[in-house]
Protein backbone atom coordinates (compact mmCIF):
# COMPACT_ATOMS: atom_id res chain seq x y z
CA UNK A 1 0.00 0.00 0.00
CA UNK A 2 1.53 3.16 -1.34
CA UNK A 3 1.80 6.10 1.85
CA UNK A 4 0.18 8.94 1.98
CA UNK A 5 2.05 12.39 1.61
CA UNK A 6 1.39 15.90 2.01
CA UNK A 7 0.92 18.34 -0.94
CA UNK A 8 4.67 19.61 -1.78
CA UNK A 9 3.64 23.77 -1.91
CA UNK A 10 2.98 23.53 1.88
CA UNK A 11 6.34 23.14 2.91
CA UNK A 12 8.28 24.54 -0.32
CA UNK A 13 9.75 27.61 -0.62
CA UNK A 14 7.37 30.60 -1.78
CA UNK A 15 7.62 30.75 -5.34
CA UNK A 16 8.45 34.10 -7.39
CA UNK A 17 4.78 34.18 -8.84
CA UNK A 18 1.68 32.76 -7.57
CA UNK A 19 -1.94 33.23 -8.32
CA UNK A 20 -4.67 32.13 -5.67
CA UNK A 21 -7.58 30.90 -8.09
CA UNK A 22 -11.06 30.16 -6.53
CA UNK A 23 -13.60 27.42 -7.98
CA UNK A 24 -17.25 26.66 -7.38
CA UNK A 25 -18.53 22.84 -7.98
CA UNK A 26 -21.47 22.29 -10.43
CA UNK A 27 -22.09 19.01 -11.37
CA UNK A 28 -23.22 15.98 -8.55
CA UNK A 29 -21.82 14.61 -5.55
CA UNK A 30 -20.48 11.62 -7.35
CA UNK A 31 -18.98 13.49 -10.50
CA UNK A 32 -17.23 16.53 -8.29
CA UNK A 33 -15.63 13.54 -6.27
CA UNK A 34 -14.21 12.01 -9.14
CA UNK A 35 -13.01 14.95 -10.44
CA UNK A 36 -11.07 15.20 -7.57
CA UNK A 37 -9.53 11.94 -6.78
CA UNK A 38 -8.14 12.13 -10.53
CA UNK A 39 -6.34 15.75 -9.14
CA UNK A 40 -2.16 15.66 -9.15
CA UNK A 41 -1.51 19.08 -7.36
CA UNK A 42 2.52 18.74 -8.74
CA UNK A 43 4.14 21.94 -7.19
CA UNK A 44 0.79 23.61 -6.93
CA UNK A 45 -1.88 22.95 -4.17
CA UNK A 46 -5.32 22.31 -4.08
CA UNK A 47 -7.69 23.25 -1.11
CA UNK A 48 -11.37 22.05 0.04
CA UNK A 49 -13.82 24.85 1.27
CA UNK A 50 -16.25 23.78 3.67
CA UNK A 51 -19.76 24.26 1.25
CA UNK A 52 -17.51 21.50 -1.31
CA UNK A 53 -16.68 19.31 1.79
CA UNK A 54 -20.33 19.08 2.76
CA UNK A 55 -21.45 18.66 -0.68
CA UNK A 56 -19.26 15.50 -0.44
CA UNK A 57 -19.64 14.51 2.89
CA UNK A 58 -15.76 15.04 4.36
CA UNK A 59 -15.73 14.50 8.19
CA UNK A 60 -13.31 17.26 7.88
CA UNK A 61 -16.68 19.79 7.10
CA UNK A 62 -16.83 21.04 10.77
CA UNK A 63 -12.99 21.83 11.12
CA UNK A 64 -13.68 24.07 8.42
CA UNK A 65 -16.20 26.78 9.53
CA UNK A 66 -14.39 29.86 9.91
CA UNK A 67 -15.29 31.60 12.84
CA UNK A 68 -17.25 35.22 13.21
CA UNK A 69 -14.09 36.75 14.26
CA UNK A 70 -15.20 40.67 15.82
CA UNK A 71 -14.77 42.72 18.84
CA UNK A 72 -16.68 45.74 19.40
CA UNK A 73 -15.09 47.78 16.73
CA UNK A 74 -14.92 45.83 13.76
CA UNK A 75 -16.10 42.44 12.46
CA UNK A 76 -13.82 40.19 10.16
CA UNK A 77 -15.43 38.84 6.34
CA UNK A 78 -16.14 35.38 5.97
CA UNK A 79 -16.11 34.39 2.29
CA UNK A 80 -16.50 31.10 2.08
CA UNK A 81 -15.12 29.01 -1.69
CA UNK A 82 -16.19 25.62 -2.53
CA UNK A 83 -12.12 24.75 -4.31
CA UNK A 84 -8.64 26.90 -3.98
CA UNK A 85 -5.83 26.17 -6.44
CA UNK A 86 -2.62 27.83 -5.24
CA UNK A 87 -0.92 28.25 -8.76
CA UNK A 88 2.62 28.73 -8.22
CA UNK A 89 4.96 29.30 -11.00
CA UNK A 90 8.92 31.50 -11.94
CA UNK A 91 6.99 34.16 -13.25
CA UNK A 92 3.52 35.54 -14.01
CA UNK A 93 3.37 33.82 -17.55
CA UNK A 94 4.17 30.10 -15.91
CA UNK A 95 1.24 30.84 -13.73
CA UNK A 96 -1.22 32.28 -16.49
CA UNK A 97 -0.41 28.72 -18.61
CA UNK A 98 -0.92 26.64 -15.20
CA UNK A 99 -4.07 28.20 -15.08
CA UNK A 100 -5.70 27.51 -17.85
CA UNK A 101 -4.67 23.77 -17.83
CA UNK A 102 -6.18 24.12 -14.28
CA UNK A 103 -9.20 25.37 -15.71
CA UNK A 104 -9.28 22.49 -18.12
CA UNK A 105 -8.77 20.01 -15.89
CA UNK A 106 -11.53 20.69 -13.49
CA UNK A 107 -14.15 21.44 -16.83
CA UNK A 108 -16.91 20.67 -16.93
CA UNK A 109 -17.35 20.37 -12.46
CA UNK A 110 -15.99 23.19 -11.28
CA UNK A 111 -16.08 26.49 -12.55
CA UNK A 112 -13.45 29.81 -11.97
CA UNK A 113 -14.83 32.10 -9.78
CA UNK A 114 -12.22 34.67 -9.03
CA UNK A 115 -8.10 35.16 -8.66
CA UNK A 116 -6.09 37.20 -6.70
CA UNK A 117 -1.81 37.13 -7.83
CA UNK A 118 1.03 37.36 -5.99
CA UNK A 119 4.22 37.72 -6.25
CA UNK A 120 7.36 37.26 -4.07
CA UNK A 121 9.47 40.72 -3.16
CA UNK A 122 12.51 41.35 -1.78
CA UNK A 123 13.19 37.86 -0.67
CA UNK A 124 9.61 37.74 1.34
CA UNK A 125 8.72 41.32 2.52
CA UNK A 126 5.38 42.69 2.61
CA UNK A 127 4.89 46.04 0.41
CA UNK A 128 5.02 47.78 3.80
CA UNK A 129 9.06 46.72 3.81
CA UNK A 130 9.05 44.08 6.69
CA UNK A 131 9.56 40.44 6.52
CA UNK A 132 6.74 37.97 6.57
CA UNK A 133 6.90 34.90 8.56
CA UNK A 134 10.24 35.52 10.56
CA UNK A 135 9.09 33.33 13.23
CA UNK A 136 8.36 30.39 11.43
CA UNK A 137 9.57 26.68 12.54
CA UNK A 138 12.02 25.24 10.00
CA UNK A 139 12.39 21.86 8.83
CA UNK A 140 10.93 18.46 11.08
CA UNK A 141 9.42 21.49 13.40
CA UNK A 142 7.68 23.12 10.15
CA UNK A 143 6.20 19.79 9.39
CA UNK A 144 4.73 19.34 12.68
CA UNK A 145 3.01 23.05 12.68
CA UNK A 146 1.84 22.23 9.02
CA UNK A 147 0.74 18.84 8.94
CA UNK A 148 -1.75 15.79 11.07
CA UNK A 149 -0.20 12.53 10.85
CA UNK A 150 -2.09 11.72 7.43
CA UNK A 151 -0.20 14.89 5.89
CA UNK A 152 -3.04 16.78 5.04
CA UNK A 153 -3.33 20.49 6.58
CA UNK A 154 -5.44 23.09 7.49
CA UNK A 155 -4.89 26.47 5.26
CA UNK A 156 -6.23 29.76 6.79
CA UNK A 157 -6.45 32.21 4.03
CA UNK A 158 -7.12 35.95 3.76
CA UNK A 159 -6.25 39.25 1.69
CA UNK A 160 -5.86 41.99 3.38
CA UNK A 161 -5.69 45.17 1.80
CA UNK A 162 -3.45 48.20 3.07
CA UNK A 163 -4.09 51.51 3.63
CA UNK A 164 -0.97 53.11 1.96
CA UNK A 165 -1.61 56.81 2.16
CA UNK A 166 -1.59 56.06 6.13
CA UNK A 167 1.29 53.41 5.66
CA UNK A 168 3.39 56.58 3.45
CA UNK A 169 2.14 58.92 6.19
CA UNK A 170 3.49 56.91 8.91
CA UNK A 171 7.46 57.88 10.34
CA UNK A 172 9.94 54.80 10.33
CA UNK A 173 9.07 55.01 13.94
CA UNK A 174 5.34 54.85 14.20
CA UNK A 175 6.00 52.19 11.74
CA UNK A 176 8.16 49.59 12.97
CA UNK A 177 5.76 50.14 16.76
CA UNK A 178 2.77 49.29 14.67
CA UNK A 179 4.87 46.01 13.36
CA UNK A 180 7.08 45.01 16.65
CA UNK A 181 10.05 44.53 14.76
CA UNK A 182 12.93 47.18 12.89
CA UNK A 183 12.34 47.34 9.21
CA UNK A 184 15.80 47.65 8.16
CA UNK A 185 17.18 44.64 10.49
CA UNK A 186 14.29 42.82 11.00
CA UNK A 187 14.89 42.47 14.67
CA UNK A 188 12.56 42.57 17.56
CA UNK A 189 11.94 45.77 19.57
CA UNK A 190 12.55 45.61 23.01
CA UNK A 191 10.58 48.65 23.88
CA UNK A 192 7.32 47.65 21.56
CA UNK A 193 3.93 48.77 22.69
CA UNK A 194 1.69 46.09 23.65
CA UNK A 195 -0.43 46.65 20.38
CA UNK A 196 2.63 45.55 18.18
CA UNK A 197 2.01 42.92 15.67
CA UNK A 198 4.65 40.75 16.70
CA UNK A 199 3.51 40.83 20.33
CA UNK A 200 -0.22 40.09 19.86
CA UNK A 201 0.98 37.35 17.61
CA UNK A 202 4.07 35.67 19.40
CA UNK A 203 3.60 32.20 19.28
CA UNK A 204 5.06 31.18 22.24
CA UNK A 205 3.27 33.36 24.71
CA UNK A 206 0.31 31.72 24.27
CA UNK A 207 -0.34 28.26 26.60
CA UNK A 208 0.52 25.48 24.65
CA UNK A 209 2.28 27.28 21.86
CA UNK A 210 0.34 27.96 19.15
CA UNK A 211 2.62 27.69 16.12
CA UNK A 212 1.30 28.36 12.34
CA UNK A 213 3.41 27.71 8.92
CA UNK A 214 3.30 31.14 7.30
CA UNK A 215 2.99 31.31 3.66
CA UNK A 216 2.09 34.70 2.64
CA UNK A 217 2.36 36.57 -0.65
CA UNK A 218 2.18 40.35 -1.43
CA UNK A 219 -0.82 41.31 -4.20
CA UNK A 220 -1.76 44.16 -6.53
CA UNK A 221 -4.77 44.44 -8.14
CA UNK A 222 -7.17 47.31 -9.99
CA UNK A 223 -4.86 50.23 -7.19
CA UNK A 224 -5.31 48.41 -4.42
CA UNK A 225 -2.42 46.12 -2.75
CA UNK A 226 -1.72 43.93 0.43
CA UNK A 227 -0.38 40.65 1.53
CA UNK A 228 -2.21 37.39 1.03
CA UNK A 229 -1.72 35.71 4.41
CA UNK A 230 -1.67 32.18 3.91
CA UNK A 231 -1.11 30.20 7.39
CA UNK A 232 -0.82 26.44 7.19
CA UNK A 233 -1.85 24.35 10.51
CA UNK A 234 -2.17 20.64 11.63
CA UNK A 235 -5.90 22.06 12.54
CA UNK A 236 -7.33 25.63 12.59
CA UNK A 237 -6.81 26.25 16.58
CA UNK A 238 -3.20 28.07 16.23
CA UNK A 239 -4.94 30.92 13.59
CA UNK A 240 -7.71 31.08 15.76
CA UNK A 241 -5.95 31.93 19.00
CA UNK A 242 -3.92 34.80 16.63
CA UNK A 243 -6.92 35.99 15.52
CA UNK A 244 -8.52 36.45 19.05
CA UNK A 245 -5.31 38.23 20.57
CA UNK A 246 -4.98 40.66 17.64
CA UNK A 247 -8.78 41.19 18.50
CA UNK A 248 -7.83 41.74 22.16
CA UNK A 249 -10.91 39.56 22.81
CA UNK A 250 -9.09 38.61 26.32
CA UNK A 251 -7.35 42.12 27.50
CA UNK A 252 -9.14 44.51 25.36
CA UNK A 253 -6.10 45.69 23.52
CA UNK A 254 -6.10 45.06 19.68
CA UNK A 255 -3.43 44.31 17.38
CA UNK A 256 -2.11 47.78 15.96
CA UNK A 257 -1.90 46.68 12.56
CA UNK A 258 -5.73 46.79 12.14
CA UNK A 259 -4.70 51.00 12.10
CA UNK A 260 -3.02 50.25 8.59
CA UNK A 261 -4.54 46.99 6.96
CA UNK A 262 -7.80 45.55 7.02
CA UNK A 263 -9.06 41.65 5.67
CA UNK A 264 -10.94 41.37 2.78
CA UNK A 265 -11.87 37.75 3.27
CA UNK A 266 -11.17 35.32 5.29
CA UNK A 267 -11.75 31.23 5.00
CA UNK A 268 -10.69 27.87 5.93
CA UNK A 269 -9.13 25.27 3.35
CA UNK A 270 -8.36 21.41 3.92
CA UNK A 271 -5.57 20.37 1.80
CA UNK A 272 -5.83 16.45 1.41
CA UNK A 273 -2.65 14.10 1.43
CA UNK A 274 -1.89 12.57 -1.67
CA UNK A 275 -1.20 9.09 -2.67
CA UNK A 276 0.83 8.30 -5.58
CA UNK A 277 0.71 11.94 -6.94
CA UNK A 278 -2.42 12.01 -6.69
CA UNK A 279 -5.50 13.93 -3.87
CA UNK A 280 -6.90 11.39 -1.01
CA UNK A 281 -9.87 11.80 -0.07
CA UNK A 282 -11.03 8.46 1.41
């Protein structure tokens, strides 16, 4: 019996150029599960949304309902997707082919929805100049963040959109307090305000540890830009615990970064192992 393996983009390197394309199921129960099982993801990576899980019947359906995330000042979109492919390619032509022999593949049971792409700069900063995913665990640790002992893994998924009139506005200062972290050498403040990013977000602090695989891409589309944060968990509970602190659901003091950047949407993905190349879903 051939082992079951996780999908290769979870734990790869971020790619130069990426696009994030969304699909909705049409066709029966029966036919949209074929479909699937015949799926080889290859260096890309396909995602189930929680109205496609249900439509087939996953156990996994519950583990996918993204919460109402809000606090008295704001409430968080949930946009829900029935199928993610996370196209990942050398440069934005790569990814334009891989989509359209996406798109063929999943014809005539799945239709394109929408696409947001991304693109990797300056080794992995955001467009606001500060690294993405400093604190992530590397190699067997990475794994263990990522990935339940079948290899699937639980994707977390929203664009957020900056504010960059208030970003320019902003000294280097206000800047890296807002973040937690210096822009120009990455490293840690010791004298951040509780609000910082980086402290509402530390993975440690929270009891256990609550550690995420961050894959995140910046995006531009029709004037408007932001990162795509993409976190990666052996189950949702790490991203929801984030979420909550930068919410300051528990001491009331949210995450500063709401002043400069807002979500768009927000949903849950299960990424099935595959066997042989190819998705698992049994």
């Amino acid at each position: 019996m051939q082992k079951t393996q996780a999908q290769t983009a979870i734990l790869a390197p971020l790619p130069q150029a990426a696009s994030y394309v969304f699909f909705k199921g049409q066709s029966t129960k029966a036919q949209l599960f074929e479909c699937l099982m015949r799926l080889s993801p290859g260096d890309d990576l396909v995602g189930i949304g929680q109205p496609l899980a249900m439509t087939l019947g996953l156990t996994v359906a519950d583990a996918l309902d993204y919460p109402s995330f809000a606090n008295s000042q704001r409430c968080l979109p949930q946009t829900p997707f029935d199928l993610l492919v996370w196209v990942r390619g050398a440069d934005a032509g790569e990814v334009a082919l891989k989509i359209r022999q996406w798109q063929q593949r999943l014809v005539p049971h799945f239709s394109l929805v929408s696409s947001v792409d991304a693109f990797l700069h300056r080794d992995g900063r955001d467009l606001t100049g500060y690294e993405d995913g400093t604190e992530n665990p590397d190699g067997a640790a990475a794994a263990e963040a990522a990935l339940d002992g079948s290899g699937a893994s639980y994707l977390a998924l929203q664009q957020w959109r900056h504010r960059m009139d208030e970003v320019e506005h902003c000294s280097r200062e206000q800047m890296n307090h807002i973040i937690g972290r210096d822009q120009a050498s990455n490293r840690e403040l010791t004298d951040a305000p509780a609000s910082a990013h980086v402290k509402r977000t530390e993975q440690e602090a929270f009891e256990p540890h609550r550690f995420v695989l961050r894959r995140s891409m910046p995006w531009v589309q029709s004037g408007n830009m932001g990162l795509m944060f993409a976190a990666f968990g052996c189950d949702t509970q790490a991203f929801e615990a984030q979420m909550w602190r930068m919410l300051g659901r528990d001491d009331g003091i949210e995450d500063a970064l709401f002043a400069i950047s807002e979500p768009m949407t927000g949903v849950y993905f299960y990424c099935p192992p595959c066997v042989g190349g190819r998705l698992n879903l049994e």
